[in-house]
C-alpha atoms as a PDB file:
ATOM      1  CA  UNK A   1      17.071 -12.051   7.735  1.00  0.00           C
ATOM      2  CA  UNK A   2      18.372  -9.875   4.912  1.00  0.00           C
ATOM      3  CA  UNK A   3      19.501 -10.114   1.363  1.00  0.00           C
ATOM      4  CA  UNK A   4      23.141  -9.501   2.107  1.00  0.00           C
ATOM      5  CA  UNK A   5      23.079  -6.729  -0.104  1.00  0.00           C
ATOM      6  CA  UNK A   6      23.600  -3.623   2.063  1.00  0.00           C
ATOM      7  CA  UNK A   7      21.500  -5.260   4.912  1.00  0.00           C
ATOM      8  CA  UNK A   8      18.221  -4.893   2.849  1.00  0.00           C
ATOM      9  CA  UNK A   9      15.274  -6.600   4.144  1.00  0.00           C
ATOM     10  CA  UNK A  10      14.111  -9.702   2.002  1.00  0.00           C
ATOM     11  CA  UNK A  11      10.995  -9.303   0.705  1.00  0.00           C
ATOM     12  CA  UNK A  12       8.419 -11.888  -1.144  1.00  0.00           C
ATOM     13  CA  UNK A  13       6.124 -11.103  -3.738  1.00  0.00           C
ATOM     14  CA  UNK A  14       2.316 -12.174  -2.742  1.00  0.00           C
ATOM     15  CA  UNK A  15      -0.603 -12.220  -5.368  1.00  0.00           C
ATOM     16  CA  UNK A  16      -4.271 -12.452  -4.618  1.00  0.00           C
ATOM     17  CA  UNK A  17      -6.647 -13.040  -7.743  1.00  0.00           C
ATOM     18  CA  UNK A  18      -9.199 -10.922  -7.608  1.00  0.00           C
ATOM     19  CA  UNK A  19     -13.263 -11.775  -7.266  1.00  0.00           C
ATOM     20  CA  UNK A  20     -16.507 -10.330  -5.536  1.00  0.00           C
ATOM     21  CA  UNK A  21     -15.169  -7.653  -3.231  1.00  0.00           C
ATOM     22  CA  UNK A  22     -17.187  -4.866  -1.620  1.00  0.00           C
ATOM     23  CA  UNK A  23     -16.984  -1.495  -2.756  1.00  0.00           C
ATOM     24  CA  UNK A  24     -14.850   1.105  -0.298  1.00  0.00           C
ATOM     25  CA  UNK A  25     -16.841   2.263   2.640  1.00  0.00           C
ATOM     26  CA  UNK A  26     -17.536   5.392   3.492  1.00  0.00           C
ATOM     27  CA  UNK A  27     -14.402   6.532   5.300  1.00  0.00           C
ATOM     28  CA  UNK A  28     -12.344   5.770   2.447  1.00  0.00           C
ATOM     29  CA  UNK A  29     -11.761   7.759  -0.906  1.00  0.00           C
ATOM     30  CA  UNK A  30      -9.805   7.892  -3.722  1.00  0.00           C
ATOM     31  CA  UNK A  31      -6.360   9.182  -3.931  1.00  0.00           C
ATOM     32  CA  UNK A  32      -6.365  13.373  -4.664  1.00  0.00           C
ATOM     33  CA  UNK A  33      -2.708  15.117  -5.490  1.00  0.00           C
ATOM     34  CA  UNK A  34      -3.496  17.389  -2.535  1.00  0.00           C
ATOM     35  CA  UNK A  35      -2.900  14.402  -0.175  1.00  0.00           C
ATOM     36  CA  UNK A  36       0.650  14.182  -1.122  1.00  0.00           C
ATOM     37  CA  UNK A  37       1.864  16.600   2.225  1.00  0.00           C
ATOM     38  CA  UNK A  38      -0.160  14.745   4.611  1.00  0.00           C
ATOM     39  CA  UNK A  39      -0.082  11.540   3.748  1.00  0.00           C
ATOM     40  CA  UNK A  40       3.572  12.098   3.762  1.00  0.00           C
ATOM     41  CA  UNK A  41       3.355  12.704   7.374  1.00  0.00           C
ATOM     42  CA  UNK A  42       1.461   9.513   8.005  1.00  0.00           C
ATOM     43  CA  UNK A  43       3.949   7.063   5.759  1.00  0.00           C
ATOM     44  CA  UNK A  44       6.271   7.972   7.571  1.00  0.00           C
ATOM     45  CA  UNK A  45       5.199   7.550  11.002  1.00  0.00           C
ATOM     46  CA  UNK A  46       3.560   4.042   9.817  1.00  0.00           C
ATOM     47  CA  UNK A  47       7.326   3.231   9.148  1.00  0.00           C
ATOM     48  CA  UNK A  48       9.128   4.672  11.620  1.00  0.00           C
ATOM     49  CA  UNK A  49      10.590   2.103  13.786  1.00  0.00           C
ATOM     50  CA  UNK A  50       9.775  -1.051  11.637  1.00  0.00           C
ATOM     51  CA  UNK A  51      12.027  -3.267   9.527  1.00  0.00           C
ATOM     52  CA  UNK A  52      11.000  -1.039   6.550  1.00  0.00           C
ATOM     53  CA  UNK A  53      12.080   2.139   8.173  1.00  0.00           C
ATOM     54  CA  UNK A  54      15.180   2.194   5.900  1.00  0.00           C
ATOM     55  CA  UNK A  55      12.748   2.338   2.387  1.00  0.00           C
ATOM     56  CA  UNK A  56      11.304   6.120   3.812  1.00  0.00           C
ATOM     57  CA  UNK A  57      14.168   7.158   5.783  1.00  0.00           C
ATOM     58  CA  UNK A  58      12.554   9.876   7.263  1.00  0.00           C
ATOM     59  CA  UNK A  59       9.362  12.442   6.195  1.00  0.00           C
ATOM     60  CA  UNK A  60      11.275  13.981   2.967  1.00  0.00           C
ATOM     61  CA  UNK A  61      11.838  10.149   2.097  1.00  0.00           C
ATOM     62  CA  UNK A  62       7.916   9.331   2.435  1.00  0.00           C
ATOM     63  CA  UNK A  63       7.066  12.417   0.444  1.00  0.00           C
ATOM     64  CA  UNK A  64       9.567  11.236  -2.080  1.00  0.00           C
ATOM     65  CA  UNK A  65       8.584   8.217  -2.238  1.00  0.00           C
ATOM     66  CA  UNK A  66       4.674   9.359  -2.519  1.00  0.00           C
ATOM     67  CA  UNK A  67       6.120  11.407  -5.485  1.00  0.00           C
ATOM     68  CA  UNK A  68       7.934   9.000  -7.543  1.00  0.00           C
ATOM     69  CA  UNK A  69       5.123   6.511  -7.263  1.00  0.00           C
ATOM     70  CA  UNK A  70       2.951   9.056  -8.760  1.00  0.00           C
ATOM     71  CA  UNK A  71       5.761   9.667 -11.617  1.00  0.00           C
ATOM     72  CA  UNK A  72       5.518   5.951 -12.549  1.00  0.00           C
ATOM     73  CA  UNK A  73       8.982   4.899 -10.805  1.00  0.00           C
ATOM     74  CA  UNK A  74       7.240   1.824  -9.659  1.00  0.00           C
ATOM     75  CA  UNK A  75       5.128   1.793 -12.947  1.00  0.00           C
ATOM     76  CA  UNK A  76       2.210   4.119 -13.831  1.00  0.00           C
ATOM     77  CA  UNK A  77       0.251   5.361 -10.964  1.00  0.00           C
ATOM     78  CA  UNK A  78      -3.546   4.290 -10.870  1.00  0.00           C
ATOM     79  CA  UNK A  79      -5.685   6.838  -9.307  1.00  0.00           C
ATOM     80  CA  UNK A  80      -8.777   5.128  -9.688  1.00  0.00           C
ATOM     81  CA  UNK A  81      -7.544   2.263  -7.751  1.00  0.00           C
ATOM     82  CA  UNK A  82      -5.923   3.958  -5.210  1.00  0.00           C
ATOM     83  CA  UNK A  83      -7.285   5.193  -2.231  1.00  0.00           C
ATOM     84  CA  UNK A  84      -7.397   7.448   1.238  1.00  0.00           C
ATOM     85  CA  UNK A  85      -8.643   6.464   4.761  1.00  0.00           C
ATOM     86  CA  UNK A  86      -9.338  10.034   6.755  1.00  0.00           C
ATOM     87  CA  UNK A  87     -10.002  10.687  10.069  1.00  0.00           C
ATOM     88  CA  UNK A  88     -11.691  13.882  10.871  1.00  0.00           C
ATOM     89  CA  UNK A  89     -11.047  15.166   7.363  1.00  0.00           C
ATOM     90  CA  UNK A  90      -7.326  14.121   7.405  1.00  0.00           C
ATOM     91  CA  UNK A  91      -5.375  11.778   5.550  1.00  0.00           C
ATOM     92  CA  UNK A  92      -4.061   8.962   7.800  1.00  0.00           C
ATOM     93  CA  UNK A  93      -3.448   5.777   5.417  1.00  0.00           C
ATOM     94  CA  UNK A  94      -3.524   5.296   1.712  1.00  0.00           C
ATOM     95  CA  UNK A  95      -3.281   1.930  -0.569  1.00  0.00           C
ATOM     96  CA  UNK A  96      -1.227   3.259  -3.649  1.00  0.00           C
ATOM     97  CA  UNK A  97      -1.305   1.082  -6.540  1.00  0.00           C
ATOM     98  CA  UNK A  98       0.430   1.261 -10.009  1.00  0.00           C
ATOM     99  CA  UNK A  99       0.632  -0.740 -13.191  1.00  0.00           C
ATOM    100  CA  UNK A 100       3.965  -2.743 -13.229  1.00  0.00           C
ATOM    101  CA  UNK A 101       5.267  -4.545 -15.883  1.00  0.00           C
ATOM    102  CA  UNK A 102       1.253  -4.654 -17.213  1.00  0.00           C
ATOM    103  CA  UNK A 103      -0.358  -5.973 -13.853  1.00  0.00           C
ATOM    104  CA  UNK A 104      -1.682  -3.943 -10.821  1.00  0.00           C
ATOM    105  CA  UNK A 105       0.825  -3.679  -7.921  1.00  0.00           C
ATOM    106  CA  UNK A 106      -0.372  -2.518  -4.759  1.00  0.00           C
ATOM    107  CA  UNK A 107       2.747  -0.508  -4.099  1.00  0.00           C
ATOM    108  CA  UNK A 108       2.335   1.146  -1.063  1.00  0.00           C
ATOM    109  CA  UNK A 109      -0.174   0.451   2.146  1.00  0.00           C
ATOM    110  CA  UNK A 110       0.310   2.307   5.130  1.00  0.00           C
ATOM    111  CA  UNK A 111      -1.795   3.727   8.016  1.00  0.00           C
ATOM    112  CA  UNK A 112      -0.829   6.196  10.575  1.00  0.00           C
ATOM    113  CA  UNK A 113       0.680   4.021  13.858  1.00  0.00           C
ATOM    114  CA  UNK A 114      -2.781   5.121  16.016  1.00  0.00           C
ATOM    115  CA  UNK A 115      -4.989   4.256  13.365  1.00  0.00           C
ATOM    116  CA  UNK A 116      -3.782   0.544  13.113  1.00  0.00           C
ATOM    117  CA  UNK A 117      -5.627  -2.555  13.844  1.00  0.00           C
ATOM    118  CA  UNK A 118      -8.871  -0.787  13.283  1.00  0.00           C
ATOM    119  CA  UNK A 119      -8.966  -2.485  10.096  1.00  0.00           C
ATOM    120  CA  UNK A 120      -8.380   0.604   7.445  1.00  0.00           C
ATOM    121  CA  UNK A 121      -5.639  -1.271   6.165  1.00  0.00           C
ATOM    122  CA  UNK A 122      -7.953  -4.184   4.952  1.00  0.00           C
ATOM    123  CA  UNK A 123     -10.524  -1.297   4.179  1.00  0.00           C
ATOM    124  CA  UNK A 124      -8.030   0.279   1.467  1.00  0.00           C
ATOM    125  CA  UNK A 125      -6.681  -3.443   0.054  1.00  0.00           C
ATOM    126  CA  UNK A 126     -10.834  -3.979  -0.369  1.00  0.00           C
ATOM    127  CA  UNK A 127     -11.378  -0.947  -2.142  1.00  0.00           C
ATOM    128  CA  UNK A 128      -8.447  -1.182  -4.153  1.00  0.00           C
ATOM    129  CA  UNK A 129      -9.167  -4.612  -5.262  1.00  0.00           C
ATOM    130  CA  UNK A 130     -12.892  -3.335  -6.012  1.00  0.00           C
ATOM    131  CA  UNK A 131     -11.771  -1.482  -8.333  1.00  0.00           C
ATOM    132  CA  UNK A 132      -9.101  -3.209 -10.026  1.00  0.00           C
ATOM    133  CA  UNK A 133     -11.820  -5.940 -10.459  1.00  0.00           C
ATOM    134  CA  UNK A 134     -14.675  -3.171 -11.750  1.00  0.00           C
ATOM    135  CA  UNK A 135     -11.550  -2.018 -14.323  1.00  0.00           C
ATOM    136  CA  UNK A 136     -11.124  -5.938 -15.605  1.00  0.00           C
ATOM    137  CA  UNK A 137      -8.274  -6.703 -13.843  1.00  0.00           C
ATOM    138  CA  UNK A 138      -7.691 -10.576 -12.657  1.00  0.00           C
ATOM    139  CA  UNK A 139      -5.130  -9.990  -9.991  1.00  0.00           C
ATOM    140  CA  UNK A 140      -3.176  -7.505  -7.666  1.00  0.00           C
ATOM    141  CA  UNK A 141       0.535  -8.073  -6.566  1.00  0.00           C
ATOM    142  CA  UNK A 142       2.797  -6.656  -3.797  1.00  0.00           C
ATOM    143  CA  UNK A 143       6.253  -6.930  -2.342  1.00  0.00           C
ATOM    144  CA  UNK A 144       6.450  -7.549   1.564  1.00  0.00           C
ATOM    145  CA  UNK A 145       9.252  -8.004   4.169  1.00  0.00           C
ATOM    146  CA  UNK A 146       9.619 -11.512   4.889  1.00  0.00           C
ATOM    147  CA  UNK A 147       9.689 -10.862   8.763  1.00  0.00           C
ATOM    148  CA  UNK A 148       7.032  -8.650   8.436  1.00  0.00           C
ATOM    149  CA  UNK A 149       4.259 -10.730  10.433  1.00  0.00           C
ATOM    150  CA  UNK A 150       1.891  -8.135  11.132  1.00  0.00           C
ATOM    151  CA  UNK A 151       1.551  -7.334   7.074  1.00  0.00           C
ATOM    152  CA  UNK A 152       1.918 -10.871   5.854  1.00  0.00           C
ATOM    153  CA  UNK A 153      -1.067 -12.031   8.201  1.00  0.00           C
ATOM    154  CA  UNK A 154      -3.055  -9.122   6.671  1.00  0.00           C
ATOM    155  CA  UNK A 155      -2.532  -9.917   3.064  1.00  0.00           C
ATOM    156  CA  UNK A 156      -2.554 -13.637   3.756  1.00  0.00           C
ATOM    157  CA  UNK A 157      -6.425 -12.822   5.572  1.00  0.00           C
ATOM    158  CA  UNK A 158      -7.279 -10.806   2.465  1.00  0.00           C
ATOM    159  CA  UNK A 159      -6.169 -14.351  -0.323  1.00  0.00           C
ATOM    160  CA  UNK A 160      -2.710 -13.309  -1.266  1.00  0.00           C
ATOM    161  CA  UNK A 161      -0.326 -15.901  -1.499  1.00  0.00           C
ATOM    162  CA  UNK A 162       3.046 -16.510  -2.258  1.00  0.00           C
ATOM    163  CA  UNK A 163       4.565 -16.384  -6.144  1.00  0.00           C
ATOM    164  CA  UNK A 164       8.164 -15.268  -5.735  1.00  0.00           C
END
């Protein structure tokens, strides 16, 4: 399925209003500018090979697109409310979240292919949500690929639901 524009994936916007959530555990912390190289690294091996592949292109592309969320292309960056899973003392998922259009938009969740399903990803939505919630925020948004079942289960497990 795609948007007959140049092949692009469709995507659907989910919200989830946000409530009572529990702050970040300890694995997690909040986003740093140093993490920008080697978070790069895991971006893009989190997309490479997926029906998203095409939005990173390669490790330059994550790294670019690490940079221009944190230069407000997707609206201003929000470092208190974005966060880093490690592993060992490195980098290997992030939840990146911006203000867009005047509400939070979680604009970029990612973990590194062998640190999947070992629920970081739900980890960083929590703690992002946390504080988004701490900050007097009501609600976080996010764009996902309409065939992506994996992340759609995920956000639909953590009360985000369809708007657009």
């Amino acid at each position: 399925m795609t948007s007959g524009t140049f092949g692009a994936p469709v995507r659907s916007r989910l919200q989830a209003t946000l409530g009572a959530t529990p702050p970040p555990p300890p694995c997690l912390r909040p986003f740093t500018g140093a993490d920008v190289p080697p978070l790069a690294a895991a971006m893009w091996a989190a997309y490479r090979g997926t029906l998203d592949e095409a939005d990173v292109g390669d490790l330059p592309g994550a790294a670019r697109e690490i940079q221009l969320t944190l230069n407000g292309e997707y609206g201003t960056f929000l470092p208190g409310a974005s966060f880093v899973a490690d592993h060992e003392g490195r980098p290997v998922g992030a939840a990146l979240v911006t203000l867009y259009r005047d509400e939070p938009l979680l604009a970029f969740l990612f973990t590194a292919p062998f640190h999947a399903g070992r629920g970081l990803g739900r980890g960083l939505v929590h703690a992002a949500m946390h504080a988004l919630a701490a900050q007097g925020h009501a609600t976080l948004s996010l764009a996902v690929t309409r065939r992506n079942r994996r992340a759609r289960r995920l956000y639909e497990h953590l009360g985000f639901v369809e708007v657009g």
